[in-house]
C-alpha atoms as a PDB file:
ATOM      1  CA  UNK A   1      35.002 -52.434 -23.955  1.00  0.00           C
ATOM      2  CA  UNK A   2      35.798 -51.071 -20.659  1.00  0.00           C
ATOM      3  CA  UNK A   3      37.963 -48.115 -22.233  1.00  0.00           C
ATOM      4  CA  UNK A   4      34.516 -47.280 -24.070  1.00  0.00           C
ATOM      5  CA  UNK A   5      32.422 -47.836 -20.770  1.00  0.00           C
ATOM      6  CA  UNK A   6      35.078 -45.702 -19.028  1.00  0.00           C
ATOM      7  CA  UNK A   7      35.044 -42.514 -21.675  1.00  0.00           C
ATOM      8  CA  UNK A   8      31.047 -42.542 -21.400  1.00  0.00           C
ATOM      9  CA  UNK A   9      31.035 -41.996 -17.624  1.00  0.00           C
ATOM     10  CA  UNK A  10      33.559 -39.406 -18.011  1.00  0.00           C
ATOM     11  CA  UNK A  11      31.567 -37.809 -20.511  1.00  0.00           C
ATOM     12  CA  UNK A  12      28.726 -37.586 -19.167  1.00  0.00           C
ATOM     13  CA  UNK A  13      30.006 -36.094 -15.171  1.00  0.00           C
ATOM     14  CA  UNK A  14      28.491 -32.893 -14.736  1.00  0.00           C
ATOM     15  CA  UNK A  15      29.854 -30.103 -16.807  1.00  0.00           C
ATOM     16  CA  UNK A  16      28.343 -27.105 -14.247  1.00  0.00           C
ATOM     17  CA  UNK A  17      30.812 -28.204 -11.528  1.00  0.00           C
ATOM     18  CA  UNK A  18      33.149 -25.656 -11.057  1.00  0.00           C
ATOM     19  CA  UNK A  19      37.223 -26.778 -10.250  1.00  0.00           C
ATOM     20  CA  UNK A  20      38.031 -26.103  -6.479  1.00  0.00           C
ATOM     21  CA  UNK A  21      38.801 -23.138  -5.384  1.00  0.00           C
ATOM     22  CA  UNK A  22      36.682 -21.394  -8.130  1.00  0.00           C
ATOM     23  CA  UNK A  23      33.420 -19.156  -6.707  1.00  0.00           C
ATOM     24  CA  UNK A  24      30.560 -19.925  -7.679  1.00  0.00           C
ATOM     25  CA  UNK A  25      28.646 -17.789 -10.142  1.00  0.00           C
ATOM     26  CA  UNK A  26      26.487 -15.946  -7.772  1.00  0.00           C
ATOM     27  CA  UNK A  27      29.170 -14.842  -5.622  1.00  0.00           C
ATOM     28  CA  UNK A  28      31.107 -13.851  -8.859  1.00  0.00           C
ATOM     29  CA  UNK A  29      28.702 -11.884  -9.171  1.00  0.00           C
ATOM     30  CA  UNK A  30      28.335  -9.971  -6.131  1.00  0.00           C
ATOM     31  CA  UNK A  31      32.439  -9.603  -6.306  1.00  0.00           C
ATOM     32  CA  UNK A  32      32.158  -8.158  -9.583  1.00  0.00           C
ATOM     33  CA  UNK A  33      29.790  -6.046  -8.445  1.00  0.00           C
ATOM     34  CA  UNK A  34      31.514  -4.028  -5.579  1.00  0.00           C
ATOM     35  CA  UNK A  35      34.725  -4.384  -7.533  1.00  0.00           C
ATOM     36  CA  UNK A  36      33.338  -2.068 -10.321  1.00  0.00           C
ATOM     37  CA  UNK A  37      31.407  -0.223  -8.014  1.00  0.00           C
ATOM     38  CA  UNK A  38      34.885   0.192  -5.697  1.00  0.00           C
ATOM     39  CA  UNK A  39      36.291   1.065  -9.153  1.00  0.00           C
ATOM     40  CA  UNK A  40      33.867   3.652  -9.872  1.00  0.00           C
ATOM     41  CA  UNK A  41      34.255   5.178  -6.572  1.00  0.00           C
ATOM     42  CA  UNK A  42      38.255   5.409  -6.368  1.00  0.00           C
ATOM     43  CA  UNK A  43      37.815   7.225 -10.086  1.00  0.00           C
ATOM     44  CA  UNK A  44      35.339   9.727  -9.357  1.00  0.00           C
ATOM     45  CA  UNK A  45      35.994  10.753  -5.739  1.00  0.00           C
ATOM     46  CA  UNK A  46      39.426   9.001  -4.382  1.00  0.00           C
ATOM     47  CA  UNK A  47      42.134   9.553  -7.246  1.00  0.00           C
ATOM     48  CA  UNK A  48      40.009  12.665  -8.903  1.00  0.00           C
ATOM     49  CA  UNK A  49      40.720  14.782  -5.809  1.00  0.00           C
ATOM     50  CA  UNK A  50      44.219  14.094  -4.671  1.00  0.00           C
ATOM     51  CA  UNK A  51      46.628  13.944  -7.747  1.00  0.00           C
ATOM     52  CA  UNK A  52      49.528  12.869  -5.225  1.00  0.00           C
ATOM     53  CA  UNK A  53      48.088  10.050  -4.055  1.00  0.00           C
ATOM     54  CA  UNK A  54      50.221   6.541  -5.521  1.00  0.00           C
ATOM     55  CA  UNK A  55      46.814   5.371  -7.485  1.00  0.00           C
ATOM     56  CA  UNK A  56      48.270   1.578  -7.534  1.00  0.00           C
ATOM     57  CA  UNK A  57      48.764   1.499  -3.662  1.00  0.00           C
ATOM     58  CA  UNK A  58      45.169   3.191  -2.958  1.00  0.00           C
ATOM     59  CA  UNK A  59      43.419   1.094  -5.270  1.00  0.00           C
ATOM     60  CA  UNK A  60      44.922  -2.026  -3.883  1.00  0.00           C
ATOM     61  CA  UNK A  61      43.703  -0.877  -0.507  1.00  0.00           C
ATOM     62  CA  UNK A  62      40.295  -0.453  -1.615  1.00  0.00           C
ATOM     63  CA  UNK A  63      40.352  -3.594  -3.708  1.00  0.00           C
ATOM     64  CA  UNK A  64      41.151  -5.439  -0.472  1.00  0.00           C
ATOM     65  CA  UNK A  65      38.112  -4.053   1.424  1.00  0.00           C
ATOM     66  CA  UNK A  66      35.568  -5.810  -1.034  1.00  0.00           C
ATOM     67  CA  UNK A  67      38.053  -9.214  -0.626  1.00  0.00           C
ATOM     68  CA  UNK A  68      37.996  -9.000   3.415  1.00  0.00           C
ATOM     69  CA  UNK A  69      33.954  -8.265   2.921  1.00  0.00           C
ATOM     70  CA  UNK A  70      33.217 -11.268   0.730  1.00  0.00           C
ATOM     71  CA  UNK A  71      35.746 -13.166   2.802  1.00  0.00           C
ATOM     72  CA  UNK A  72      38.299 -14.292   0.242  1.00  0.00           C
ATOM     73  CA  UNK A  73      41.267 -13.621  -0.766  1.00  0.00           C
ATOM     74  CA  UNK A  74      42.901 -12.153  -3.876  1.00  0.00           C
ATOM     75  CA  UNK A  75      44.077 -15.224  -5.516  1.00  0.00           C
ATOM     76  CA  UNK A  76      40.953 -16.590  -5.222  1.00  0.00           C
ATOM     77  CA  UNK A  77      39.130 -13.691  -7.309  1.00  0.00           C
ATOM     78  CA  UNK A  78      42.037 -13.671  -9.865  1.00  0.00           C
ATOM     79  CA  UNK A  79      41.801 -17.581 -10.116  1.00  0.00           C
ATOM     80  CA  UNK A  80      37.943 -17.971 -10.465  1.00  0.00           C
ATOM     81  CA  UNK A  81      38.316 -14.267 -13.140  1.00  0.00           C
ATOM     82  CA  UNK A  82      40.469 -16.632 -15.045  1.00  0.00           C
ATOM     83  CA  UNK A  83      38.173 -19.785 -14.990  1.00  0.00           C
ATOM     84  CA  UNK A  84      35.398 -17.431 -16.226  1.00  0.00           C
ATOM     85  CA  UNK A  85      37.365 -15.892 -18.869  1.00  0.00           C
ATOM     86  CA  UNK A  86      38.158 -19.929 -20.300  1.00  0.00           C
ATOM     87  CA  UNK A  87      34.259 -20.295 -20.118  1.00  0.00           C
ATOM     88  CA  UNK A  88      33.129 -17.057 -22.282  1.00  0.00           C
ATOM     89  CA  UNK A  89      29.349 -18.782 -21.874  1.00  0.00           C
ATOM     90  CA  UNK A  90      29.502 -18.462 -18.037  1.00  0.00           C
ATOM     91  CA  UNK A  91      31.496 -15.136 -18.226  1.00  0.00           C
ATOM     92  CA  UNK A  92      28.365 -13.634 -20.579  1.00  0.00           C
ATOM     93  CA  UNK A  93      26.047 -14.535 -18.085  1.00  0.00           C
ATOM     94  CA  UNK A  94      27.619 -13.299 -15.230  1.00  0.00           C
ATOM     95  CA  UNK A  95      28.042  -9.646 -17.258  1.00  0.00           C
ATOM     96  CA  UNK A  96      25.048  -9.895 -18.250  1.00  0.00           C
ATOM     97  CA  UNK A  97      23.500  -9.878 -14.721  1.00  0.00           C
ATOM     98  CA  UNK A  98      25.517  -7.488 -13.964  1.00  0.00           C
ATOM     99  CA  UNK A  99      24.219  -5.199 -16.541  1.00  0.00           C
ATOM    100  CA  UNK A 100      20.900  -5.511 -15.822  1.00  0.00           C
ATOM    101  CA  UNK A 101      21.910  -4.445 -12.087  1.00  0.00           C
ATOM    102  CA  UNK A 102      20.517  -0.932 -11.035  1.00  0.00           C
ATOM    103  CA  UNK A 103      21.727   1.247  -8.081  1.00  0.00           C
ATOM    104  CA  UNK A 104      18.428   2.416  -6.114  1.00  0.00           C
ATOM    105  CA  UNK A 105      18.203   6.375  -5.595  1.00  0.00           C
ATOM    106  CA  UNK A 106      16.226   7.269  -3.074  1.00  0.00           C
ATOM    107  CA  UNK A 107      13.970  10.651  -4.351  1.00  0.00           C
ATOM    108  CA  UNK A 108      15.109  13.539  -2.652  1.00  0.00           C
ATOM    109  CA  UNK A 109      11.089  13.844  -1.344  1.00  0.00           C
ATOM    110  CA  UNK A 110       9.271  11.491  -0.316  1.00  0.00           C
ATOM    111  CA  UNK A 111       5.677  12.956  -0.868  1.00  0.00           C
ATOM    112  CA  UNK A 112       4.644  11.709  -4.386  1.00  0.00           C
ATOM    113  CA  UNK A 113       1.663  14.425  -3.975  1.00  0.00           C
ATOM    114  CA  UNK A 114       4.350  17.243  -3.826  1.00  0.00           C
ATOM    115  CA  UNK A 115       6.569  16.302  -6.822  1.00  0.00           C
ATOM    116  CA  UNK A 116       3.587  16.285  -8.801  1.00  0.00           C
ATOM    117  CA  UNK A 117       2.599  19.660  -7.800  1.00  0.00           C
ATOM    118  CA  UNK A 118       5.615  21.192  -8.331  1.00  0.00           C
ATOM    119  CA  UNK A 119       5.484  19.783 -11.918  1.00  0.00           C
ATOM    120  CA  UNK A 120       2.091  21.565 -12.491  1.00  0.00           C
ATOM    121  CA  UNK A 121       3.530  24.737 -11.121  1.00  0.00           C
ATOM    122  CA  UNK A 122       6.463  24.934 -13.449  1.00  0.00           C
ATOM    123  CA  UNK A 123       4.634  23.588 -16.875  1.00  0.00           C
ATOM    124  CA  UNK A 124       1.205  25.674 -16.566  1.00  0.00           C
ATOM    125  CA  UNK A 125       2.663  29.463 -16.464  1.00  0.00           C
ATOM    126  CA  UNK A 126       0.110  31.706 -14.767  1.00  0.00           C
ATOM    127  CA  UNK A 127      -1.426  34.787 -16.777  1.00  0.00           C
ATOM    128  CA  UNK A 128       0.437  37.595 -14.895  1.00  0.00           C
ATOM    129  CA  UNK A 129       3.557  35.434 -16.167  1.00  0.00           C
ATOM    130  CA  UNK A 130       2.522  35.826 -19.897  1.00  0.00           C
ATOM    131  CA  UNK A 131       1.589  39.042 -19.955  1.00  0.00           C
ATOM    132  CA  UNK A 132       5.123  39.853 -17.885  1.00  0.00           C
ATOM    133  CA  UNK A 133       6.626  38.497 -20.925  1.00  0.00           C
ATOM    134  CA  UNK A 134       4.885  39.947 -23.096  1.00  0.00           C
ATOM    135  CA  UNK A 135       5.360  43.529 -22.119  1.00  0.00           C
ATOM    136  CA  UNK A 136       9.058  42.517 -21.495  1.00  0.00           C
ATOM    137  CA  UNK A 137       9.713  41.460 -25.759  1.00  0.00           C
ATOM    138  CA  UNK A 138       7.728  44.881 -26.613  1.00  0.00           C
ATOM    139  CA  UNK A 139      10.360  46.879 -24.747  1.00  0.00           C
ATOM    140  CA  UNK A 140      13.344  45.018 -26.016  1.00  0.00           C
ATOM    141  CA  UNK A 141      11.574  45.734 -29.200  1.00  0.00           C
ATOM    142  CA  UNK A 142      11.839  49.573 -28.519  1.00  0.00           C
ATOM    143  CA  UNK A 143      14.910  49.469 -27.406  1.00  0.00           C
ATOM    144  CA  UNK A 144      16.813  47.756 -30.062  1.00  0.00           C
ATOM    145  CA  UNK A 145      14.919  50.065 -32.513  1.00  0.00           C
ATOM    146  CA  UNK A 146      16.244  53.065 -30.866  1.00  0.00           C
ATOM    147  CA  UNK A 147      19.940  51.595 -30.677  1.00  0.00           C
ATOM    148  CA  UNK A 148      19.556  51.086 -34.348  1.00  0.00           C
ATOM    149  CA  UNK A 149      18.385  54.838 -35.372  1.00  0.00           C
ATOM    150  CA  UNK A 150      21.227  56.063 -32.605  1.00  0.00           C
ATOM    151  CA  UNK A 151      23.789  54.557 -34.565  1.00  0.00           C
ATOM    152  CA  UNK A 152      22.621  54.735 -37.991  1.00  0.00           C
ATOM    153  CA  UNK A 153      22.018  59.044 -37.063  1.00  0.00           C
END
């Protein structure tokens, strides 16, 4: 009877809680985050450029920057990666989020009014412009024709 009484309480503790030393999902998430954004970065600027650089040393630099700016340590990311690999339910959530993340851009102007001018400017070609072209493809016309009787004579 108590054995029974015993397994039901056990059973029945919260599931959510997360072992210690583990981060919790929403500062996963933000770790994950700058680690694939750091990632990103050391492909496309750091490593791309310099081909003499030791890519494990510089990547563990930069890898240490995101720990020192979420304040933990790298045990603690590689413990808590491997509690959310064991829990592929928690894991899929926190990719998840992570995939719906977006990077703002800020436009390059900030007058809305402009952009959509310039827009109207390049898709509605004034008449001078068409008749440019026009008198452009009839003397490429000519001129091919002439090429062609120079050769053919």
């Amino acid at each position: 009877m108590i054995l029974s009484i015993l397994s039901l309480l056990f059973s029945c503790s919260d599931k959510n809680k997360l072992p210690k030393g583990v981060l919790p999902k929403q500062k996963m998430q933000e770790v994950m985050w700058d680690m694939i954004r750091t990632g990103e970065f050391l492909n496309g600027f750091v490593l791309y450029k310099d081909t003499a650089i030791d890519k494990v040393a510089e990547s563990q630099k930069w890898y240490n920057k995101v720990y020192q700016l979420h304040k933990i340590t790298k045990t603690d990311f590689d413990k808590s990666y491997a509690y959310y690999q064991g829990h592929p339910v928690l894991m899929k959530e926190i990719l998840d989020s992570l995939s719906k993340k977006q990077v703002p851009v800020k436009p390059a102007i900030q007058d809305s009014a402009a952009i959509k001018d310039s827009i109207k400017k390049r898709i509605q070609p004034s008449l001078i412009d068409k008749r440019i072209r026009s008198i452009d493809t009839l003397k490429k016309r000519k001129i091919i024709k002439r090429k062609k009787n120079y050769k053919a004579v």
